[in-house]
Protein backbone atom coordinates (compact mmCIF):
# COMPACT_ATOMS: atom_id res chain seq x y z
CA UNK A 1 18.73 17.05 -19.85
CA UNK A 2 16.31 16.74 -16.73
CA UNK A 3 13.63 14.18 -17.04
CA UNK A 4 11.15 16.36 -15.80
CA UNK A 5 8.43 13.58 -16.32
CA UNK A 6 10.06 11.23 -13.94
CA UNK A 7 10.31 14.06 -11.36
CA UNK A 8 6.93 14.56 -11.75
CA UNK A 9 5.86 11.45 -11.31
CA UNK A 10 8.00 10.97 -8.17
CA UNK A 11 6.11 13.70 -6.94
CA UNK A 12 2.83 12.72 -7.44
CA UNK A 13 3.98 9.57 -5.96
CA UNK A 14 5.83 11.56 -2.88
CA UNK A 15 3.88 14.39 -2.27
CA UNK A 16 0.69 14.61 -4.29
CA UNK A 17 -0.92 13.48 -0.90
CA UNK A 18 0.62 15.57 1.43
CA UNK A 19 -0.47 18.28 -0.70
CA UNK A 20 -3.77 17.29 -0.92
CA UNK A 21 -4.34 16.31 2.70
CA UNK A 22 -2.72 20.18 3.61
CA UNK A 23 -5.46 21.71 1.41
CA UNK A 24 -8.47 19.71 2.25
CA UNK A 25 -7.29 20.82 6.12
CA UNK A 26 -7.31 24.68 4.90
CA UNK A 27 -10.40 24.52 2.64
CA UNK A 28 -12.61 22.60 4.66
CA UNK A 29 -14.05 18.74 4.18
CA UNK A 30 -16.97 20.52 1.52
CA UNK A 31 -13.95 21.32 -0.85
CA UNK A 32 -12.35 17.91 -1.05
CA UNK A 33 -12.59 17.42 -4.41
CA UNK A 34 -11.49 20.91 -5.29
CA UNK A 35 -8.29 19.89 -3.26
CA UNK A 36 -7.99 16.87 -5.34
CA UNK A 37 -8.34 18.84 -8.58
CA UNK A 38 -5.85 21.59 -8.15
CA UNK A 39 -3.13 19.34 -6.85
CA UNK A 40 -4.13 17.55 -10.28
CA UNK A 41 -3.60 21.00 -12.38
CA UNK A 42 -0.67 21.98 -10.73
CA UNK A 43 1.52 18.77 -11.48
CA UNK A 44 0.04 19.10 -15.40
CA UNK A 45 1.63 23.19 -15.32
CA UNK A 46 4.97 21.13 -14.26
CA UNK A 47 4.66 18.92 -16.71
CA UNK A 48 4.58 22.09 -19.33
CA UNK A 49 6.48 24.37 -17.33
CA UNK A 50 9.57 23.03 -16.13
CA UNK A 51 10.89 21.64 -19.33
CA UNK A 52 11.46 25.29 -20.56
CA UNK A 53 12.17 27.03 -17.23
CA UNK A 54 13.86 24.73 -15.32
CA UNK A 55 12.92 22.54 -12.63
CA UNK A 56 12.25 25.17 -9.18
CA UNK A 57 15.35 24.26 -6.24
CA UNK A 58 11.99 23.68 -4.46
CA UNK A 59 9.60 21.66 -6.42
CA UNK A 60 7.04 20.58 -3.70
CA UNK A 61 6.74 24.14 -2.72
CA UNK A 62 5.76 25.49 -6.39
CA UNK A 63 3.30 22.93 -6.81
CA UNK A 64 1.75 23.77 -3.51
CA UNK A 65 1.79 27.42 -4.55
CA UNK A 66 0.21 26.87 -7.46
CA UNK A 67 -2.61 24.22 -6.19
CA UNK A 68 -3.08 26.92 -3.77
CA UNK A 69 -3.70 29.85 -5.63
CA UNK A 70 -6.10 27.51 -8.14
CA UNK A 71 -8.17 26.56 -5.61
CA UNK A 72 -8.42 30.32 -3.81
CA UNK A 73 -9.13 31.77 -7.93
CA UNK A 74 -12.04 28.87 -7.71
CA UNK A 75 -13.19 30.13 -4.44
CA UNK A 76 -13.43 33.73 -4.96
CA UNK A 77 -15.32 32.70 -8.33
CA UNK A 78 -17.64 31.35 -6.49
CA UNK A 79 -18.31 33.53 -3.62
CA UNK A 80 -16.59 36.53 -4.66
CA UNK A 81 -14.50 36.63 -1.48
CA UNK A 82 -11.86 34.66 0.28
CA UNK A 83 -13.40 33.88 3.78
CA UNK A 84 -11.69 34.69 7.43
CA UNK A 85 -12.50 31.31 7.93
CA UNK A 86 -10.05 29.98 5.04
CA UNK A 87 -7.33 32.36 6.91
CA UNK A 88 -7.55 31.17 9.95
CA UNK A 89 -7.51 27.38 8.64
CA UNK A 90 -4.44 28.19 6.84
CA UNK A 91 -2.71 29.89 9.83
CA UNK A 92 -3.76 26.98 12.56
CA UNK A 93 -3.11 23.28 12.20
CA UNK A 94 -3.88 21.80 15.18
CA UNK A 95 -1.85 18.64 16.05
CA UNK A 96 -1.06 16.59 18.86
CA UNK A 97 2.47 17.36 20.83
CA UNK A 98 5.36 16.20 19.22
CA UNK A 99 3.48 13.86 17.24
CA UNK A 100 1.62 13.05 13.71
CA UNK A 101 3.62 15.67 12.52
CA UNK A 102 2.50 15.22 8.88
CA UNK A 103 -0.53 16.45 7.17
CA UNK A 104 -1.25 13.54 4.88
CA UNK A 105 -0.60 10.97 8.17
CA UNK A 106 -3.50 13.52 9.53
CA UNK A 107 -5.64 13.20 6.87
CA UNK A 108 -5.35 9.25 7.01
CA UNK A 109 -7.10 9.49 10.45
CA UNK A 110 -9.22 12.32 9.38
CA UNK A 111 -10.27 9.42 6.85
CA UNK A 112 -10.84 6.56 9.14
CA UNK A 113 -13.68 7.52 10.76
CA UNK A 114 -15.88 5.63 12.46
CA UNK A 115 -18.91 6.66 10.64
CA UNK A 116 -17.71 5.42 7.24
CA UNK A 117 -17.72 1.42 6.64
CA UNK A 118 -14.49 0.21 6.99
CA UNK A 119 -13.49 -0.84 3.15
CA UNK A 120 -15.08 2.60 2.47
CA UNK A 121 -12.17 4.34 4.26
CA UNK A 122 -9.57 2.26 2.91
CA UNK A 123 -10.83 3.12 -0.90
CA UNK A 124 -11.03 6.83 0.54
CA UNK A 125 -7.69 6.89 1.70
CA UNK A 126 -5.93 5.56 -1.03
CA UNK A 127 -7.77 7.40 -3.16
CA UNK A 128 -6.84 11.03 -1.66
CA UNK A 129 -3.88 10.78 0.72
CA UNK A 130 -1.81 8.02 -1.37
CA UNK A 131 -2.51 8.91 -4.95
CA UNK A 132 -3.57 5.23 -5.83
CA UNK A 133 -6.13 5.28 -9.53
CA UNK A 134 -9.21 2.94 -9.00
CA UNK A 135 -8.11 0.27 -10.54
CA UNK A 136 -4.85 -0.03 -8.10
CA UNK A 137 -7.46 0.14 -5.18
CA UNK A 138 -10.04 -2.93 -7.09
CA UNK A 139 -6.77 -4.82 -7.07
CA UNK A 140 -5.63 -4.10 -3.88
CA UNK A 141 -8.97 -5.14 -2.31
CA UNK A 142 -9.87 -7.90 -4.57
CA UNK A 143 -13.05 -5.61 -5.76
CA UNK A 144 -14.63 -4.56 -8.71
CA UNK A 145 -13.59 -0.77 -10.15
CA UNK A 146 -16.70 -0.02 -10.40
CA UNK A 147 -17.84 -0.75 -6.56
CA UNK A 148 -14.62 1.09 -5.66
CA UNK A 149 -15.46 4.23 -7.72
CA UNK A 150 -18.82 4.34 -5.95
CA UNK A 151 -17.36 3.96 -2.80
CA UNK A 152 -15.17 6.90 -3.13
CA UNK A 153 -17.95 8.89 -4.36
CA UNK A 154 -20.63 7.83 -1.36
CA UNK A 155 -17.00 8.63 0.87
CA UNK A 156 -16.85 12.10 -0.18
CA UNK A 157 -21.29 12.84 -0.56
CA UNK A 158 -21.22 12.06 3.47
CA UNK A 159 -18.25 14.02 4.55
CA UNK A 160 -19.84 16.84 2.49
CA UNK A 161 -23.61 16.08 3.40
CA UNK A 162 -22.68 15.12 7.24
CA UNK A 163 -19.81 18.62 7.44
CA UNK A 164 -17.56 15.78 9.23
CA UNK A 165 -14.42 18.25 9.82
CA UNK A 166 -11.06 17.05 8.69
CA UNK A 167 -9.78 17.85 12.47
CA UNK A 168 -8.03 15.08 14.25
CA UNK A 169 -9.58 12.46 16.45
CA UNK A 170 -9.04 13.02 20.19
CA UNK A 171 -7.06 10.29 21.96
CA UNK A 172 -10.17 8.22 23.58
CA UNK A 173 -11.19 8.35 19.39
CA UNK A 174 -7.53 7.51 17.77
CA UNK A 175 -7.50 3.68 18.48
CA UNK A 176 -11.22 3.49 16.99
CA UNK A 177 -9.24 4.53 13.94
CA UNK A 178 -6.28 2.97 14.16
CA UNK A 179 -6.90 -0.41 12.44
CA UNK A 180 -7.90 1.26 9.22
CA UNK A 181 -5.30 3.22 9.58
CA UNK A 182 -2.72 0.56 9.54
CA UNK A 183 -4.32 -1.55 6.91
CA UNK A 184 -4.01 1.53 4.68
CA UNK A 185 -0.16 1.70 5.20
CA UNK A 186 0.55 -1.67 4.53
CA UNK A 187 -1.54 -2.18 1.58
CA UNK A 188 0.42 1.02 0.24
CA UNK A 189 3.52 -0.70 1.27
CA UNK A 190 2.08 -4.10 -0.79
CA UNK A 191 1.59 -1.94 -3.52
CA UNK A 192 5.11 -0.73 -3.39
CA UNK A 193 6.49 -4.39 -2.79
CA UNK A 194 4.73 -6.29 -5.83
CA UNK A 195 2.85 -3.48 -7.96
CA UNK A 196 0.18 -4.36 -9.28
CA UNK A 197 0.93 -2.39 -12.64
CA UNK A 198 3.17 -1.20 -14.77
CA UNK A 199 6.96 -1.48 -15.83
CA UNK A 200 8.58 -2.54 -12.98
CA UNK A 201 8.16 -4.97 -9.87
CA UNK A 202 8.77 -2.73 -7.00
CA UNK A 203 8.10 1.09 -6.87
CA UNK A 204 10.78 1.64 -3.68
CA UNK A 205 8.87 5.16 -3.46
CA UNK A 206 6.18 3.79 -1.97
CA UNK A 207 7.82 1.13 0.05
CA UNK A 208 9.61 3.71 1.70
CA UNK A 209 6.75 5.98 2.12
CA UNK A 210 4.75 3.61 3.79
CA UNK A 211 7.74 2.98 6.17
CA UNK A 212 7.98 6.29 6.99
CA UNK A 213 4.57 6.82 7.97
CA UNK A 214 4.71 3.85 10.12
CA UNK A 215 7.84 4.84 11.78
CA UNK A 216 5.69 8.43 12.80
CA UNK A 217 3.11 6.20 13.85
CA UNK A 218 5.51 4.25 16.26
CA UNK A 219 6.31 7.43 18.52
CA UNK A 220 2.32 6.47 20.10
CA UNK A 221 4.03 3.26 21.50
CA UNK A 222 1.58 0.92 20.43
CA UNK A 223 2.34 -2.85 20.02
CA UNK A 224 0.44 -3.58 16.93
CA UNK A 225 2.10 -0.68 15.14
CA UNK A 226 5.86 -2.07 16.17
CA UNK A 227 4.49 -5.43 14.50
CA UNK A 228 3.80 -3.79 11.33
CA UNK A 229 7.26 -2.02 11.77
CA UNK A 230 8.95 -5.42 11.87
CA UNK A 231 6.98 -7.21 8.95
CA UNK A 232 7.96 -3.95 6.33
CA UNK A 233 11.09 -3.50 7.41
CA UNK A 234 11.31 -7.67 7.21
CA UNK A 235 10.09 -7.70 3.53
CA UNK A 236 11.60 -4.80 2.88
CA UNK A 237 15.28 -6.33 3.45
CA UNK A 238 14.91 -8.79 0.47
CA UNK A 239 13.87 -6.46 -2.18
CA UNK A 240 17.21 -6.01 -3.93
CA UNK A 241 17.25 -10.03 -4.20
CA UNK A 242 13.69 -10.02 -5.38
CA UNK A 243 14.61 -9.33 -9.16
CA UNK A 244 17.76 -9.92 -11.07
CA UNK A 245 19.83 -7.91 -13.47
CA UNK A 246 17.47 -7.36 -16.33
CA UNK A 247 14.64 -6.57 -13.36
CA UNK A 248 12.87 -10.37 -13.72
CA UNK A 249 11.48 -11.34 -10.54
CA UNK A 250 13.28 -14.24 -8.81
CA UNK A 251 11.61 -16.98 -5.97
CA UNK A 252 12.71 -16.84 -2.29
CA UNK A 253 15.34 -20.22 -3.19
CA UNK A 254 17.03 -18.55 -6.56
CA UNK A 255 17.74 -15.15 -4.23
CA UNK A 256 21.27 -14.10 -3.31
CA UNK A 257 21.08 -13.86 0.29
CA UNK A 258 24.01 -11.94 0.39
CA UNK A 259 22.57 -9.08 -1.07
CA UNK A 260 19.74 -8.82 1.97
CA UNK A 261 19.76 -5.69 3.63
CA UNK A 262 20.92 -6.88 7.43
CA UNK A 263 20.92 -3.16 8.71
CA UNK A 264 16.79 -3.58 7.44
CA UNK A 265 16.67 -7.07 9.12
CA UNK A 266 18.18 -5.63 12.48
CA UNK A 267 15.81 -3.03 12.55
CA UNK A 268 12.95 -5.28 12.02
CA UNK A 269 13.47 -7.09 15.08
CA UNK A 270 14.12 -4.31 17.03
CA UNK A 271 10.45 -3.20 16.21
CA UNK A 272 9.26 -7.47 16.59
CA UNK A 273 10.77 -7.40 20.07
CA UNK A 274 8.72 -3.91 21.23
CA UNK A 275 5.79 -5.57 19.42
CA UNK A 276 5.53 -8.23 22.33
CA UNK A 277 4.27 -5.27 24.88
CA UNK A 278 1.06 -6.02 25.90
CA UNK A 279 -1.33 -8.80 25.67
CA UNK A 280 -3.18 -8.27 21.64
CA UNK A 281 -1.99 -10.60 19.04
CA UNK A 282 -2.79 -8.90 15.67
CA UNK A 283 -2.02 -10.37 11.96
CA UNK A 284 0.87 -7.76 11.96
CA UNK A 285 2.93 -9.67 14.70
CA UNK A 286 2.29 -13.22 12.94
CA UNK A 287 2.99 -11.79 9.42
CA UNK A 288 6.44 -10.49 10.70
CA UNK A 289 7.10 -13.53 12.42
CA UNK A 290 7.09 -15.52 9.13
CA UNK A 291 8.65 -12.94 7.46
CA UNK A 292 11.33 -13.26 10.15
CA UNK A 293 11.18 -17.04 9.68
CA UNK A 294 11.68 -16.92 5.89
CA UNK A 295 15.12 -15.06 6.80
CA UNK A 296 16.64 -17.68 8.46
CA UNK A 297 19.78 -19.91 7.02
CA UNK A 298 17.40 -22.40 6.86
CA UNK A 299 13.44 -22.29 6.78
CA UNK A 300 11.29 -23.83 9.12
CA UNK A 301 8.58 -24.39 6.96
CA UNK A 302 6.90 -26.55 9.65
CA UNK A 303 6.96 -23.42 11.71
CA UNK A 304 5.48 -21.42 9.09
CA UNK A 305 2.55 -23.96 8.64
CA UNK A 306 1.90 -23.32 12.53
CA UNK A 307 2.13 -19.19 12.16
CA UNK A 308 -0.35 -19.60 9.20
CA UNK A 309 -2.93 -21.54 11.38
CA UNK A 310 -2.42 -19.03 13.79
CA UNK A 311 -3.27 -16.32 11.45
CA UNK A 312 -6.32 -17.91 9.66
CA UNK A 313 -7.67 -18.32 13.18
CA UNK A 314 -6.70 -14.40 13.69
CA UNK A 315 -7.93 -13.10 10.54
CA UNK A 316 -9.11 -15.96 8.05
CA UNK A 317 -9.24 -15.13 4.26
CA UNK A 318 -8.99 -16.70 1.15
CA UNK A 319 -5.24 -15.16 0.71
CA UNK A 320 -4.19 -16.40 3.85
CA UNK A 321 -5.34 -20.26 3.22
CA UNK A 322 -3.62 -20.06 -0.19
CA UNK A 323 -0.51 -19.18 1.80
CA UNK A 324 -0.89 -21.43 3.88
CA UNK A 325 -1.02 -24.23 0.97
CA UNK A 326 1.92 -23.15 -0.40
CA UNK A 327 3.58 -23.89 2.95
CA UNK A 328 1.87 -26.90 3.47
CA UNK A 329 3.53 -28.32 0.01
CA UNK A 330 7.04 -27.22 1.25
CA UNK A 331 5.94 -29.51 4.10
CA UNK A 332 4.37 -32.89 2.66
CA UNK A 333 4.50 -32.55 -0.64
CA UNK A 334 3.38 -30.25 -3.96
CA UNK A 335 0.18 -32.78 -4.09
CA UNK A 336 -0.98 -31.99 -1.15
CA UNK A 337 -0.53 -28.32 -0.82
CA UNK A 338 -1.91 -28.47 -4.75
CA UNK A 339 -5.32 -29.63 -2.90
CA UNK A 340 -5.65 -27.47 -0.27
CA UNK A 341 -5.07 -24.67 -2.70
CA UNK A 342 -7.25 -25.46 -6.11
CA UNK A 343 -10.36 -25.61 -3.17
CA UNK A 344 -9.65 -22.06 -3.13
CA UNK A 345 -11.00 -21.32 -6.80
CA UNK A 346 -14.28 -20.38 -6.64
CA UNK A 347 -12.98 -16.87 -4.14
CA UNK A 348 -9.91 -16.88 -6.03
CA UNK A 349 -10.09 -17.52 -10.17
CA UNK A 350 -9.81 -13.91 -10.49
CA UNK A 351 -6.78 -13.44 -8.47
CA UNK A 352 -3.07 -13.57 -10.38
CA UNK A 353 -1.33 -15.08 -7.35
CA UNK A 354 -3.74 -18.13 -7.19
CA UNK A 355 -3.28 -18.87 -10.54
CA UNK A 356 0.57 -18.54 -9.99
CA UNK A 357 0.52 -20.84 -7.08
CA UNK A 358 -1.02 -23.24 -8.80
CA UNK A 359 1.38 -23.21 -12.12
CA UNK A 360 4.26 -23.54 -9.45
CA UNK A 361 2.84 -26.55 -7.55
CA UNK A 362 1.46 -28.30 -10.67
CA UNK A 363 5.22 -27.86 -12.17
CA UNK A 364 6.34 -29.31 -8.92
CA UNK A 365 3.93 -31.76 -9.07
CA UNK A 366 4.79 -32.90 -12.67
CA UNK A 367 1.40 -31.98 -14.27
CA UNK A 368 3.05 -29.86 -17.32
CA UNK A 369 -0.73 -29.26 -18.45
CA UNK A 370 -2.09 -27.78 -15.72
CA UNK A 371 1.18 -25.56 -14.62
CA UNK A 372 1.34 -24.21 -18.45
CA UNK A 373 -2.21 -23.29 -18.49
CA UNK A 374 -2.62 -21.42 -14.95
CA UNK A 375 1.09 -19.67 -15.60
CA UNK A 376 -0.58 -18.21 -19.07
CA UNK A 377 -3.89 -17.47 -17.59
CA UNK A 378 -1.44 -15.38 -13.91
CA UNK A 379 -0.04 -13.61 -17.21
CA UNK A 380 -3.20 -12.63 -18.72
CA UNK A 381 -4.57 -11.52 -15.07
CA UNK A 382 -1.01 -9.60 -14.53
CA UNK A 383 -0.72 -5.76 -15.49
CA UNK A 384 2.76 -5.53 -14.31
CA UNK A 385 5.08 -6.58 -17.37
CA UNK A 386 7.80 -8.05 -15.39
CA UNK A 387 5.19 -10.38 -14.07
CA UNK A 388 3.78 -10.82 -17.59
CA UNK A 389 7.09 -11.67 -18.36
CA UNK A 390 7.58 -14.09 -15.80
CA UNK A 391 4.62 -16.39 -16.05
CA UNK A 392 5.14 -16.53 -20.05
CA UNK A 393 8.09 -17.81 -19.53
CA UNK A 394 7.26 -20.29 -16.74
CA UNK A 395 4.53 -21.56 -18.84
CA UNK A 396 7.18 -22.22 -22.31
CA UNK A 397 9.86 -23.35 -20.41
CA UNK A 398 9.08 -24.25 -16.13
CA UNK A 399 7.32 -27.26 -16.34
């Protein structure tokens, strides 16, 4: 029997996006939410529909059909006629030559503009083009759910109160957007890589999405975008020796190297060696480098120290330092990279991966107390249950 559920939720995943992105284009920016909502209704019809008729040998296009024709019953509700306007919208999507192909990549840009504070257009995006809830977003971005929900909502009152047109940026305007753009696609990737909730680890569907977008994205040649190229496809190569078996998550020195993807690794340093064009050093080019690093026979972990200076002095954060500690106590010693880290507390107490750090280095450090008691409180922080899993055990039996 199909598992129409599962396909369903692959398409939300896969498409839900695209969908929305294509009718936000064709209604106009004053109907975003209305694009939002119908996408919304038509994946609940599939979810009633399908099971007794069968699942359509074109599933995205049904949905599409059906958001469609919600949001033009809406319309003409409303103003009692379908505008020339909304025609011509439909007929014309303007695009740049042989590029940006896709309608949800559009709608990312359309979403980075300037005018909108930069973690405001991450939420936005997220939000609308990538299908993440609000609580992926607060834990993506380290924020409250309640300060993300308001940013979505200020998002869409200014594109509505300011009629900003979804159109794209021109060229001289694209780079302006560009950064946001990037940090979107690799925090969908993240998401992807180490969910943040749910029943599994990885969700490949977005790993691979976010790759895909970022492959588009290279055909504008830029250096920065090659760098974040090489760090996916880098990460990207161990994920079928991130987990074992019975899907428990396993540490960079209990992997199987032999089951790393080399075809993966190759590409990623085809895209590391067109990242060197140009003069810019960006976060994406030192990130890939360690990931490159930590796929070596043997780990320079010295090296690794070095990149993470480089990329505190690049883009500092909390994250980055606790990185860096960990690295440090390959280096001299679980002690000392147990300092540099617990000075981290007071940005990170909240954060699962601090608290996971710290279990691992106290274990390593022989302090049974402390590595027991952060493992159970990464547990109680986690909302994925293979993590939840993980850290219980670590805390009964890792010290």
């Amino acid at each position: 029997m199909t598992d129409v559920p599962s396909i369903v939720d692959h398409l939300f995943r896969r498409s839900a996006g695209r969908m929305t992105a294509t009718l936000a284009r064709v209604l106009g920016a004053d109907h975003l939410d209305l694009a939002e909502d119908v996408v919304q209704e038509a994946l609940a019809a599939a979810l009633t529909q399908w099971p007794y008729n069968g699942v359509p040998d074109n599933p995205e296009g049904w949905l599409y059909r059906v958001a469609r024709n919600r949001a033009i019953d809406v319309i003409r509700k409303k103003t009692r006629e379908i505008s020339d306007a909304f025609a011509a919208r439909e007929e014309a999507t303007p695009r740049f030559a042989h590029e940006l192909e896709d309608d949800d990549l559009q709608m990312m840009l359309m979403c980075c503009d300037g005018r909108l504070a930069p973690e405001t257009r991450l939420a936005l995006t997220l939000k609308i083009v990538c299908g993440f809830g609000v609580d992926e977003i607060a834990r993506a971005l380290l924020a409250k759910p309640e300060a993300i929900a308001q940013r979505i909502v200020r998002a869409k009152r200014f594109i509505r109160d300011n009629e900003i047109e979804l159109t794209l940026p021109s060229r001289d305007e694209l780079p302006k957007r560009l950064d946001s753009l990037l940090d979107v696609v690799y925090l969908m990737f993240n998401e992807g890589y180490a969910a943040s909730a749910g029943d599994d680890l990885v969700r490949r569907d977005l790993v691979d999405e976010a790759i895909r977008l970022c492959e588009e994205l290279c055909s504008l040649r830029v250096p920065k975008i090659h760098a974040l190229a090489a760090l996916m496809h880098l990460q990207r190569a161990r994920l079928a020796a991130r987990v074992d078996a019975a899907g428990e998550m396993l540490l960079l020195d209990e992997q199987d190297r032999s089951l790393w993807d080399r075809d993966a690794i190759a590409c990623g340093l085809r895209h590391l060696e067109a990242s060197a064009a140009g003069d810019e050093l960006t976060r994406f080019h030192v990130e890939a480098e360690i990931a490159a690093q930590h796929l070596c026979e043997e780990t320079n972990w010295p090296r690794i120290v070095e990149l993470y200076d480089d990329l505190m002095a690049i883009a500092p954060s909390a994250v980055v330092a606790l990185n860096r500690a960990i690295a440090v106590a390959m280096v001299d010693g679980p002690s000392v990279g147990l300092e540099a880290a617990a000075a981290l507390e007071p940005e990170l107490r909240d954060y699962v991966h601090f608290h996971a750090a710290i279990g691992e280095l106290s274990r390593r450090a022989g302090d049974r107390v402390s590595a027991e008691e952060h493992f159970k409180r990464a547990s109680e922080l986690s909302s994925t249950l293979p993590l939840k899993r993980w850290f219980e055990k670590r805390a009964r039996y890792g010290a």
